[in-house]
N, C-alpha and C. Protein backbone atom coordinates (compact mmCIF):
# COMPACT_ATOMS: atom_id res chain seq x y z
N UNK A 1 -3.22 -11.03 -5.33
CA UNK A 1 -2.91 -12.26 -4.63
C UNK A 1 -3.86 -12.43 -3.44
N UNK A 2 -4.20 -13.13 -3.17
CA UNK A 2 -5.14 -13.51 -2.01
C UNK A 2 -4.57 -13.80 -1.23
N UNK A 3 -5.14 -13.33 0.17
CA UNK A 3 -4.65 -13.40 1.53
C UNK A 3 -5.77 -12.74 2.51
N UNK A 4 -5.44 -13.03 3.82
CA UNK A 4 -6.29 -13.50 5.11
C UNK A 4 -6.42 -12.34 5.93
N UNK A 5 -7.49 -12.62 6.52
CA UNK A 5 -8.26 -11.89 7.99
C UNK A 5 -8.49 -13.08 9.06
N UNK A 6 -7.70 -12.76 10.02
CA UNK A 6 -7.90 -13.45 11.13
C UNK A 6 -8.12 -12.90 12.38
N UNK A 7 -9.26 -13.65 12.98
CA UNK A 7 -9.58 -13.32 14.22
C UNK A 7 -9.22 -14.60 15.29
N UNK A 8 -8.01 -13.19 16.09
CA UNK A 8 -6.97 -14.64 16.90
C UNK A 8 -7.71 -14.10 18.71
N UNK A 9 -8.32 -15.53 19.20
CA UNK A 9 -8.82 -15.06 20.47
C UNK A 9 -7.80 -16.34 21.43
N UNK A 10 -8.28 -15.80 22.84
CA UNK A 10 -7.83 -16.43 23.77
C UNK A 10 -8.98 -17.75 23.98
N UNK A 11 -10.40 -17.57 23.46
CA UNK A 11 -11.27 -18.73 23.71
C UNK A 11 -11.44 -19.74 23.47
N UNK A 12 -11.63 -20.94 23.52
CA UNK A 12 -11.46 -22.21 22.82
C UNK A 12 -13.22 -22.42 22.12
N UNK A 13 -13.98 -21.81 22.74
CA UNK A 13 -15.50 -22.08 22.16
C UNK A 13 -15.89 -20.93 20.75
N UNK A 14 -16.43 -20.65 20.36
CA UNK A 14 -16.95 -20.87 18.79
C UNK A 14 -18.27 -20.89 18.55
N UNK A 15 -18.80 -19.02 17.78
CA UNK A 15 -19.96 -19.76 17.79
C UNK A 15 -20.22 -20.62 16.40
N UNK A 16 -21.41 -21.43 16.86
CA UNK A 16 -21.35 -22.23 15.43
C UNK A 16 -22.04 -21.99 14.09
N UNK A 17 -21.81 -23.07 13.30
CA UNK A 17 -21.75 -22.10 12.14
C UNK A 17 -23.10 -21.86 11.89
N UNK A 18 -24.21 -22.51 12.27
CA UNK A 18 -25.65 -22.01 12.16
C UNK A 18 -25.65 -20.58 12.70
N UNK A 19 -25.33 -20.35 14.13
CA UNK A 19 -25.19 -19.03 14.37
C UNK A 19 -24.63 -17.80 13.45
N UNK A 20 -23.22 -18.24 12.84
CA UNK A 20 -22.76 -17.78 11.61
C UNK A 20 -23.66 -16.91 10.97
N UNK A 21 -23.97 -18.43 10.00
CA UNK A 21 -24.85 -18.23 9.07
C UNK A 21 -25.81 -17.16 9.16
N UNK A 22 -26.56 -17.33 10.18
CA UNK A 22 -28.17 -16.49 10.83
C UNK A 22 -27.35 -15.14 10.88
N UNK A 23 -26.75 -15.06 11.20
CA UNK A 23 -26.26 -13.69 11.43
C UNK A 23 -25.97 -13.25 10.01
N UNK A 24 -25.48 -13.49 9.26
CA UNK A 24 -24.99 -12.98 7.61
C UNK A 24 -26.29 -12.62 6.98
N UNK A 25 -27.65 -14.02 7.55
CA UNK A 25 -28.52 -14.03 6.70
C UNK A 25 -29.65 -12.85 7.34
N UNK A 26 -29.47 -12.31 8.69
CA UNK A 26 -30.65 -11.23 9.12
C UNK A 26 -29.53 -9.85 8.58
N UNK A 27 -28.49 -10.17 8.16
CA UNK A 27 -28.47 -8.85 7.63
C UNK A 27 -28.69 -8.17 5.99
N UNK A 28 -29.31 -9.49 5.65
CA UNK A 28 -30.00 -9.53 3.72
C UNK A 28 -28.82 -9.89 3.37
N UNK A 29 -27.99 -10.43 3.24
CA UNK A 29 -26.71 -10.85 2.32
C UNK A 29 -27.61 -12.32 1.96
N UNK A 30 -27.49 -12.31 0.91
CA UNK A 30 -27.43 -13.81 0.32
C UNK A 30 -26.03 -14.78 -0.53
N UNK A 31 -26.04 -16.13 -0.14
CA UNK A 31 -25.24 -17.03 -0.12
C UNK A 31 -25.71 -18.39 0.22
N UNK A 32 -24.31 -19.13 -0.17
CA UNK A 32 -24.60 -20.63 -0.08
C UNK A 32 -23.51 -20.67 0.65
N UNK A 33 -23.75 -22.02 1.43
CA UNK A 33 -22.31 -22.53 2.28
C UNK A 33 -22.13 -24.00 1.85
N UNK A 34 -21.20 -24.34 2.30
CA UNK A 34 -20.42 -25.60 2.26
C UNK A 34 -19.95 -25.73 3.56
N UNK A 35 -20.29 -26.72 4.13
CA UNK A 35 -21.07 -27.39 4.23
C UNK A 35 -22.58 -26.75 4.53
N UNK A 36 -23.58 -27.37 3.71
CA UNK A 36 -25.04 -26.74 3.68
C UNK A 36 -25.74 -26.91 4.90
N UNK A 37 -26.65 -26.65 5.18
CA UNK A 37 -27.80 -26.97 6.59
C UNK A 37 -27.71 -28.00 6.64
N UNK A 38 -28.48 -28.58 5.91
CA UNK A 38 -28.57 -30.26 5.97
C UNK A 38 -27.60 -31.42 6.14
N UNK A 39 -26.47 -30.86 5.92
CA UNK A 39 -25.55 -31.83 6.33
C UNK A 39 -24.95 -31.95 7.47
N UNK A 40 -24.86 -32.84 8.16
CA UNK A 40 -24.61 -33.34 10.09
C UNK A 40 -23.85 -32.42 10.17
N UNK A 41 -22.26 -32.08 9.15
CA UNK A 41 -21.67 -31.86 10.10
C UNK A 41 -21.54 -29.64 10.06
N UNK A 42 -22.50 -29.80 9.58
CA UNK A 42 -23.38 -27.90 9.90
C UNK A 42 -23.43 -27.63 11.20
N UNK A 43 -23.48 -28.54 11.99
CA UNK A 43 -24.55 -28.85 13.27
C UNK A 43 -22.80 -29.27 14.50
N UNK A 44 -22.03 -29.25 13.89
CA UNK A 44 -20.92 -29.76 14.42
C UNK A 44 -20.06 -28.71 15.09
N UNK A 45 -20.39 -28.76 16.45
CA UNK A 45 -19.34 -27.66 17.60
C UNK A 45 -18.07 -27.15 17.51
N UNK A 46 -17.33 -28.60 16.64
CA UNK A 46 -16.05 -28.51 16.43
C UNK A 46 -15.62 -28.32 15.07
N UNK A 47 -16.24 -27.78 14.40
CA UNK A 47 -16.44 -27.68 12.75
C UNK A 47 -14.60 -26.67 12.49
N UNK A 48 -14.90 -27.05 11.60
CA UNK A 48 -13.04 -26.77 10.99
C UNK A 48 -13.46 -25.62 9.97
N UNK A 49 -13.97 -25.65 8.67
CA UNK A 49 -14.00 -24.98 7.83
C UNK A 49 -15.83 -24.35 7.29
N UNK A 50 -15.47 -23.55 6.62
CA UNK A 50 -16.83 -23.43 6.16
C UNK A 50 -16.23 -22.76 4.61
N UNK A 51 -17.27 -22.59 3.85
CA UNK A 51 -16.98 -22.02 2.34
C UNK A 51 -18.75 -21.47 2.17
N UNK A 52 -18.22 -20.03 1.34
CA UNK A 52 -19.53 -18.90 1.85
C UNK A 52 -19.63 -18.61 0.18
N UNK A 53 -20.06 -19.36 -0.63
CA UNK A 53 -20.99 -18.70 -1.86
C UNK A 53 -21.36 -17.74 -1.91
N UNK A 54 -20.73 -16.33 -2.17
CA UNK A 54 -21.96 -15.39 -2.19
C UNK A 54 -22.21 -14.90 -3.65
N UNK A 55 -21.13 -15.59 -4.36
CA UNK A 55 -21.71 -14.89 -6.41
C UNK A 55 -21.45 -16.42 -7.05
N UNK A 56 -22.41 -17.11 -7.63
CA UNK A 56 -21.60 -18.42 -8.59
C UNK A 56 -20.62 -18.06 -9.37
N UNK A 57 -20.32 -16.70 -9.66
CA UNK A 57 -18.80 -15.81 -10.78
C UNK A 57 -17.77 -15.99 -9.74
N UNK A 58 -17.64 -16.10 -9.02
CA UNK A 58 -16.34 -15.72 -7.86
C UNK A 58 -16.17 -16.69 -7.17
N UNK A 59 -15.31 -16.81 -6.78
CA UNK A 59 -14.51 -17.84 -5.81
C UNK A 59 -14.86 -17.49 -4.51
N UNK A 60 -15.36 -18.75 -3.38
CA UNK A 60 -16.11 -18.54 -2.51
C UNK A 60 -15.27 -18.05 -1.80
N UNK A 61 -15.64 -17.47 -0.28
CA UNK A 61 -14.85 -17.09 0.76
C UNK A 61 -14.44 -18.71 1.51
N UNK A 62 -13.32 -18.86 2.34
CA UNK A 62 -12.99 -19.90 3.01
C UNK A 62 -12.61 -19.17 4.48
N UNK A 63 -13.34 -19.56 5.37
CA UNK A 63 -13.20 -19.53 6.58
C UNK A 63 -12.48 -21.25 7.89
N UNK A 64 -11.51 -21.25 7.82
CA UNK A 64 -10.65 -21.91 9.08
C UNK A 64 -10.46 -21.94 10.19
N UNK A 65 -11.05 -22.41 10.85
CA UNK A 65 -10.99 -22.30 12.12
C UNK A 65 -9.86 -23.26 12.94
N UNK A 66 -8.50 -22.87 13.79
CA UNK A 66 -7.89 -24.00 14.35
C UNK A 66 -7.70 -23.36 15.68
N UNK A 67 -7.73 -24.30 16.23
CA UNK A 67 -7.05 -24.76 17.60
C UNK A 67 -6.51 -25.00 18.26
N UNK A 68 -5.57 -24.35 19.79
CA UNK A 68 -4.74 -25.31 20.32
C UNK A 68 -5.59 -26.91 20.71
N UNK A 69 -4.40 -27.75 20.70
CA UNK A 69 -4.85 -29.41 20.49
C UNK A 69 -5.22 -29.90 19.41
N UNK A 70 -5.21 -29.36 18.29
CA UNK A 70 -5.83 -29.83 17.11
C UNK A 70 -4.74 -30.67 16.06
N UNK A 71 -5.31 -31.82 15.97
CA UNK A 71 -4.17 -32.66 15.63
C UNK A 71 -3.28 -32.23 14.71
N UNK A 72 -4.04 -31.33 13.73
CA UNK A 72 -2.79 -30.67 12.35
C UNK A 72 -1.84 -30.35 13.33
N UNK A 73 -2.00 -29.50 14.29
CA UNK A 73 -0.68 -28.54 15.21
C UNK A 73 -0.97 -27.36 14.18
N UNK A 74 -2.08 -26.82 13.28
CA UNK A 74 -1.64 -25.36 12.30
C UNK A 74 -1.77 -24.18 13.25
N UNK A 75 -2.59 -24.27 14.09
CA UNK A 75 -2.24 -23.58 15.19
C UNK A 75 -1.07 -22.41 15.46
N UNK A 76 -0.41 -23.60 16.33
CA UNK A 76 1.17 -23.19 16.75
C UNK A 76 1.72 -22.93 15.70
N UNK A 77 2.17 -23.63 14.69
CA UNK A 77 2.82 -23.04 13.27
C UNK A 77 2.37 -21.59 13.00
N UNK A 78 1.33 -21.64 12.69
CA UNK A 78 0.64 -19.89 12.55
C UNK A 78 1.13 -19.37 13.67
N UNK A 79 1.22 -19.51 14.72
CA UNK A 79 1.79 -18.58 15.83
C UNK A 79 3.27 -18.07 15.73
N UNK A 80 4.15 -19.48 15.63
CA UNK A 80 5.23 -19.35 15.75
C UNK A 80 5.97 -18.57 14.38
N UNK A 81 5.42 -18.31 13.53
CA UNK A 81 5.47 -17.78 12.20
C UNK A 81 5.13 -15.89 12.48
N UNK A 82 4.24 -15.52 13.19
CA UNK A 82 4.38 -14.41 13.22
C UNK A 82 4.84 -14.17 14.47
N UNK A 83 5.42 -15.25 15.75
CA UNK A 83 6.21 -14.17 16.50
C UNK A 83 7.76 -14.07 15.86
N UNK A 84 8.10 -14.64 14.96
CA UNK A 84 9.38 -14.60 14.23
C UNK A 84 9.12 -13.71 13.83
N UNK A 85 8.49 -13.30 13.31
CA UNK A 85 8.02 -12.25 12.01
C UNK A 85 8.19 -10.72 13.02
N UNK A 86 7.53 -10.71 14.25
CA UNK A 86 7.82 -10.07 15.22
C UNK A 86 9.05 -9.47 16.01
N UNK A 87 9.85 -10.58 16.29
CA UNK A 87 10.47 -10.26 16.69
C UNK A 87 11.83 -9.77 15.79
N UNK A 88 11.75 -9.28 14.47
CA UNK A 88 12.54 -8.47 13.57
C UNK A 88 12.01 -6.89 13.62
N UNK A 89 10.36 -7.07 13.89
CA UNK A 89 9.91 -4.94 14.29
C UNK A 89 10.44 -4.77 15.46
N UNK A 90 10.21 -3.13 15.39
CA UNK A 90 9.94 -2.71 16.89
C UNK A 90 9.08 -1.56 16.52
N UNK A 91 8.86 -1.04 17.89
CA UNK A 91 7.40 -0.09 17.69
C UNK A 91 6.38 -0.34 18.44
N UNK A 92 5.49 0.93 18.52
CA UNK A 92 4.68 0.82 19.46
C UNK A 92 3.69 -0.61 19.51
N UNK A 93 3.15 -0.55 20.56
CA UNK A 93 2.34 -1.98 20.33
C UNK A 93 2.92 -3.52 20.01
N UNK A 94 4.31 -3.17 19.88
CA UNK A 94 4.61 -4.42 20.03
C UNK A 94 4.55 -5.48 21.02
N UNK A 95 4.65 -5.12 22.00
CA UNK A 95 4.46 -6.19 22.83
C UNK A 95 2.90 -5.99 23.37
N UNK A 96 2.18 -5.47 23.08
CA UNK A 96 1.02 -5.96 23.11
C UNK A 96 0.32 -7.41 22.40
N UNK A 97 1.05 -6.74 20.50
CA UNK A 97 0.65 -7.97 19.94
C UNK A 97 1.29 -9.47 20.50
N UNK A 98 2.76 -9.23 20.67
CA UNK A 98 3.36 -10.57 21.39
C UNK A 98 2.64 -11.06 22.60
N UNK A 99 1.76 -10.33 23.31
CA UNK A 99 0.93 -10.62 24.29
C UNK A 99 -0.89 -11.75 23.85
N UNK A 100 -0.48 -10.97 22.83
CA UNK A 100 -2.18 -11.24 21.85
C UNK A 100 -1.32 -12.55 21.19
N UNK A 101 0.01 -13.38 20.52
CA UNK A 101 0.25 -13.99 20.01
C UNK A 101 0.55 -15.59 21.00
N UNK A 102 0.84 -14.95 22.16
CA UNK A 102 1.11 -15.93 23.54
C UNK A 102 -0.07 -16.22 23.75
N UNK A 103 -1.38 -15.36 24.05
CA UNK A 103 -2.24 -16.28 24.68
C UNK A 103 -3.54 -16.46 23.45
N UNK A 104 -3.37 -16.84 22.33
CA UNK A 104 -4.21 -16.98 21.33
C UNK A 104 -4.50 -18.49 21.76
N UNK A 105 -5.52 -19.10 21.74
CA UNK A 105 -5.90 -20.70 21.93
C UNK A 105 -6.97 -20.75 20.87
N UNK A 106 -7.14 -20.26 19.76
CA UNK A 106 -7.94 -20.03 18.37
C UNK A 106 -7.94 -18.91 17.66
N UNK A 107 -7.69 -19.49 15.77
CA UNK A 107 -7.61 -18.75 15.07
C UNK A 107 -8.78 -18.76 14.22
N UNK A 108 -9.34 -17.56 13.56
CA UNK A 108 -10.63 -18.09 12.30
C UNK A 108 -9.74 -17.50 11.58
N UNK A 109 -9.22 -17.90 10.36
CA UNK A 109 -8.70 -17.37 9.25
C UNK A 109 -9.68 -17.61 7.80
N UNK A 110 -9.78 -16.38 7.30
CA UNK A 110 -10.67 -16.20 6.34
C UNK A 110 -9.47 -15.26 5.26
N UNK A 111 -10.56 -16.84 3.99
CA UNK A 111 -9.50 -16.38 2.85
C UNK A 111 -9.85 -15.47 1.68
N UNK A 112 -9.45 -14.76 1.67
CA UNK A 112 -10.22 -13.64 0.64
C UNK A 112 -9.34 -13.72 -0.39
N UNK A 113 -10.17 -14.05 -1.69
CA UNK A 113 -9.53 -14.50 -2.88
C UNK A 113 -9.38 -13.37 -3.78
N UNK A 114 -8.44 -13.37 -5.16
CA UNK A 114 -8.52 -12.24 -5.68
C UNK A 114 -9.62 -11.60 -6.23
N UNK A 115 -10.62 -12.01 -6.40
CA UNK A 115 -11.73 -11.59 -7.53
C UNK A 115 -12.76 -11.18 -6.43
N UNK A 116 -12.50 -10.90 -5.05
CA UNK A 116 -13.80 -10.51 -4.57
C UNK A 116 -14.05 -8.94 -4.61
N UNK A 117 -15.75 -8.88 -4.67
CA UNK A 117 -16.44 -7.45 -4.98
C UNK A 117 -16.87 -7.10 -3.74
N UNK A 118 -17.58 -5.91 -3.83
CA UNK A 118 -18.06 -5.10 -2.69
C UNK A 118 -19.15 -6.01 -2.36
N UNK A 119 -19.71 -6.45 -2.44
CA UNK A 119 -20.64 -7.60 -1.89
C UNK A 119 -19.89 -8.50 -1.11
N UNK A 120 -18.64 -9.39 -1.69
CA UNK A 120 -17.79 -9.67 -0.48
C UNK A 120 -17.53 -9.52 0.11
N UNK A 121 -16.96 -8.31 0.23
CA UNK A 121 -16.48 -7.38 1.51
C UNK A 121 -17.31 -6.91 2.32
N UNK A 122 -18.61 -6.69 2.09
CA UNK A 122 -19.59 -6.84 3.04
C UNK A 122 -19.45 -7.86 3.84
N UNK A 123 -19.61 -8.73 3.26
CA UNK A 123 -20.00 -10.09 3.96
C UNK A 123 -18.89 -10.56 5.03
N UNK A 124 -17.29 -10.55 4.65
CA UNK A 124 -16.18 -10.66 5.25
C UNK A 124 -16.66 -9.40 6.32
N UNK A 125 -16.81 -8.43 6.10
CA UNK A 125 -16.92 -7.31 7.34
C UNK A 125 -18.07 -7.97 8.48
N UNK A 126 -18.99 -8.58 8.32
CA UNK A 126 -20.28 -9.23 9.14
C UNK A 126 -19.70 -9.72 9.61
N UNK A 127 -19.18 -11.02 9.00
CA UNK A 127 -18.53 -12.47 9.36
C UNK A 127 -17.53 -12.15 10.70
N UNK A 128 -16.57 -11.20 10.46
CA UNK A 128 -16.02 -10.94 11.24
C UNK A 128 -15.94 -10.11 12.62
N UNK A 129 -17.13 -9.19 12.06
CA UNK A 129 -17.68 -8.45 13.19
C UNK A 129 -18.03 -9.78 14.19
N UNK A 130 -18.98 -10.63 13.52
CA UNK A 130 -19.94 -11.27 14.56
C UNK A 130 -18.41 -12.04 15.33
N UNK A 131 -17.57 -12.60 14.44
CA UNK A 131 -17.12 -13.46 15.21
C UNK A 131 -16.20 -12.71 16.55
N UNK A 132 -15.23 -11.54 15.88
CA UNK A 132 -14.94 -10.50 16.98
C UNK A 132 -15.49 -10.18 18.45
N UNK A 133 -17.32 -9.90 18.06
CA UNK A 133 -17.88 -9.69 18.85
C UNK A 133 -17.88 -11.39 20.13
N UNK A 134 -18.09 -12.25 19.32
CA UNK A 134 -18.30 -13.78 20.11
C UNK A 134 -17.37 -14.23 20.83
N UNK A 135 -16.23 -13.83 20.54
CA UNK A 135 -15.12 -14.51 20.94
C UNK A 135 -13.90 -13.52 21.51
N UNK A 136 -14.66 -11.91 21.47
CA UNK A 136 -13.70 -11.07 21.78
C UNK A 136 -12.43 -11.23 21.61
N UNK A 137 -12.14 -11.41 20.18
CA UNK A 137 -11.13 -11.75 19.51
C UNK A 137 -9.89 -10.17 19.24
N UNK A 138 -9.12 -10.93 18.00
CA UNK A 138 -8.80 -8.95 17.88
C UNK A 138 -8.15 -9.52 16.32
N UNK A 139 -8.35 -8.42 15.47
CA UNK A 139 -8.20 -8.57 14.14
C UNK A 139 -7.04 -8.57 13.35
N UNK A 140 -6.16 -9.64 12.66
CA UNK A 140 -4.86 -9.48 11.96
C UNK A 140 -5.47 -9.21 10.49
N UNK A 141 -4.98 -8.52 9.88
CA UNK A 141 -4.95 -8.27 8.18
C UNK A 141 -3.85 -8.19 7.75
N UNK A 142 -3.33 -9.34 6.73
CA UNK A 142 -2.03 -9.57 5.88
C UNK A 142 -2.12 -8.20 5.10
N UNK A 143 -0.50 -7.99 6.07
CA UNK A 143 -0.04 -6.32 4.93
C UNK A 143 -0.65 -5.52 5.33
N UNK A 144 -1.02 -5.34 6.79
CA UNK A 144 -1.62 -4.27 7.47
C UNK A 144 -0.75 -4.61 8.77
N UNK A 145 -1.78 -5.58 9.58
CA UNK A 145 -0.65 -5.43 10.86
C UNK A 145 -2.21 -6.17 11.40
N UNK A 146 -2.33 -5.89 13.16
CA UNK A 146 -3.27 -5.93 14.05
C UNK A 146 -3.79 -4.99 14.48
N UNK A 147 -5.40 -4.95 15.01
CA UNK A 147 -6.16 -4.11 15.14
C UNK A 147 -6.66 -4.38 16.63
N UNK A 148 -6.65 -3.34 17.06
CA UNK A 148 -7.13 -3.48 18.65
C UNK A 148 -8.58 -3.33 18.65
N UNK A 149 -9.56 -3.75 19.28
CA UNK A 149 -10.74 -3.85 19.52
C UNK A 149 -11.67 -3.04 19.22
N UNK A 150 -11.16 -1.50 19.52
CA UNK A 150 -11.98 -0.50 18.20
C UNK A 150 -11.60 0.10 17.05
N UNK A 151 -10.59 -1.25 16.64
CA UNK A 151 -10.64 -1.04 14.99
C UNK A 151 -9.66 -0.17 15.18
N UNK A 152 -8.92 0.04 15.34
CA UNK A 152 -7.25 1.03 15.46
C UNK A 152 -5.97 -0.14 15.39
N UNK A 153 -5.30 0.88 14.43
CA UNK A 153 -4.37 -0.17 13.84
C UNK A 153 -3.34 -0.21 15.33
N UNK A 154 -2.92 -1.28 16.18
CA UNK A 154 -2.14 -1.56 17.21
C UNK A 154 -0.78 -2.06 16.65
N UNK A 155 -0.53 -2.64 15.86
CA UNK A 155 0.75 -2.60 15.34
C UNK A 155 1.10 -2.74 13.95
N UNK A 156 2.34 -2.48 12.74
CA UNK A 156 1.99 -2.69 11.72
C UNK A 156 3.28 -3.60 11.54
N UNK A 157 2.37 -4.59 10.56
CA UNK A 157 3.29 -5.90 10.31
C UNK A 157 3.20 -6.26 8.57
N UNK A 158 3.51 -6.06 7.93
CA UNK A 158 3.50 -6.39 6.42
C UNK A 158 3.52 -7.74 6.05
């Protein structure tokens, strides 16, 4: 079943997806995106989604980006969904993450579909490094839990 990696920060800025991109592409991964270079909205600060070609056999990666203020509201829904979810554990690190869930003001959620290969997972590991690194974010994995900044599991949430 497919399911997500998200990197939930306190920042509202983003780098963009050219930056992205450049970064995937100086590390030899090859791919296509959606939206491509050439189209305006590549070039767009406030860009919502991207989709990462990296095999024409496989189903691309989908990367989401939302926002507090963002007219969907998916945001807050995503929030308010795992502090429920929260507040049924207990255990260490919990209120750290409830700390990390209060002041989140952006999510990148990246969708990892069933059929991806070790070439994917490369690429999801970049993607996310870079964005981690940009936004000093901190890492959720569905059916793992959250990860504190050097990659140590901080709480576990299924």
């Amino acid at each position: 079943m497919a399911h997500f990696l998200r990197v939930m920060t306190k920042q509202q800025t983003a780098p963009g997806l050219g930056e992205l991109t450049n970064s995937l592409a100086q590390e030899g991964i090859s791919f296509e995106t959606f939206p491509d270079k050439e189209e305006e909205r590549f070039n767009d600060p406030d860009w919502h989604t991207l989709h990462i070609a990296y095999d024409p056999n496989k189903m691309s990666l989908m990367l989401d980006r939302s926002r507090t203020g963002d007219e969907k509201g998916e945001l807050a829904e995503e929030i308010a969904e795992f502090q429920e979810n929260l507040q049924t554990l207990t255990g260490d690190g919990k209120a750290a993450v409830a700390e990390i869930l209060s002041s989140t003001e952006q999510i990148f959620a990246c969708l990892i579909p069933d059929d991806i290969t070790e070439q994917g997972w490369e690429l999801v590991e970049k993607l996310l490094e870079h964005l981690l690194e940009a936004t000093d974010g901190h890492l959720q994995v569905d059916g793992e839990g959250f990860y504190d900044k050097e990659g140590e599991l901080l709480f576990e949430m299924e």
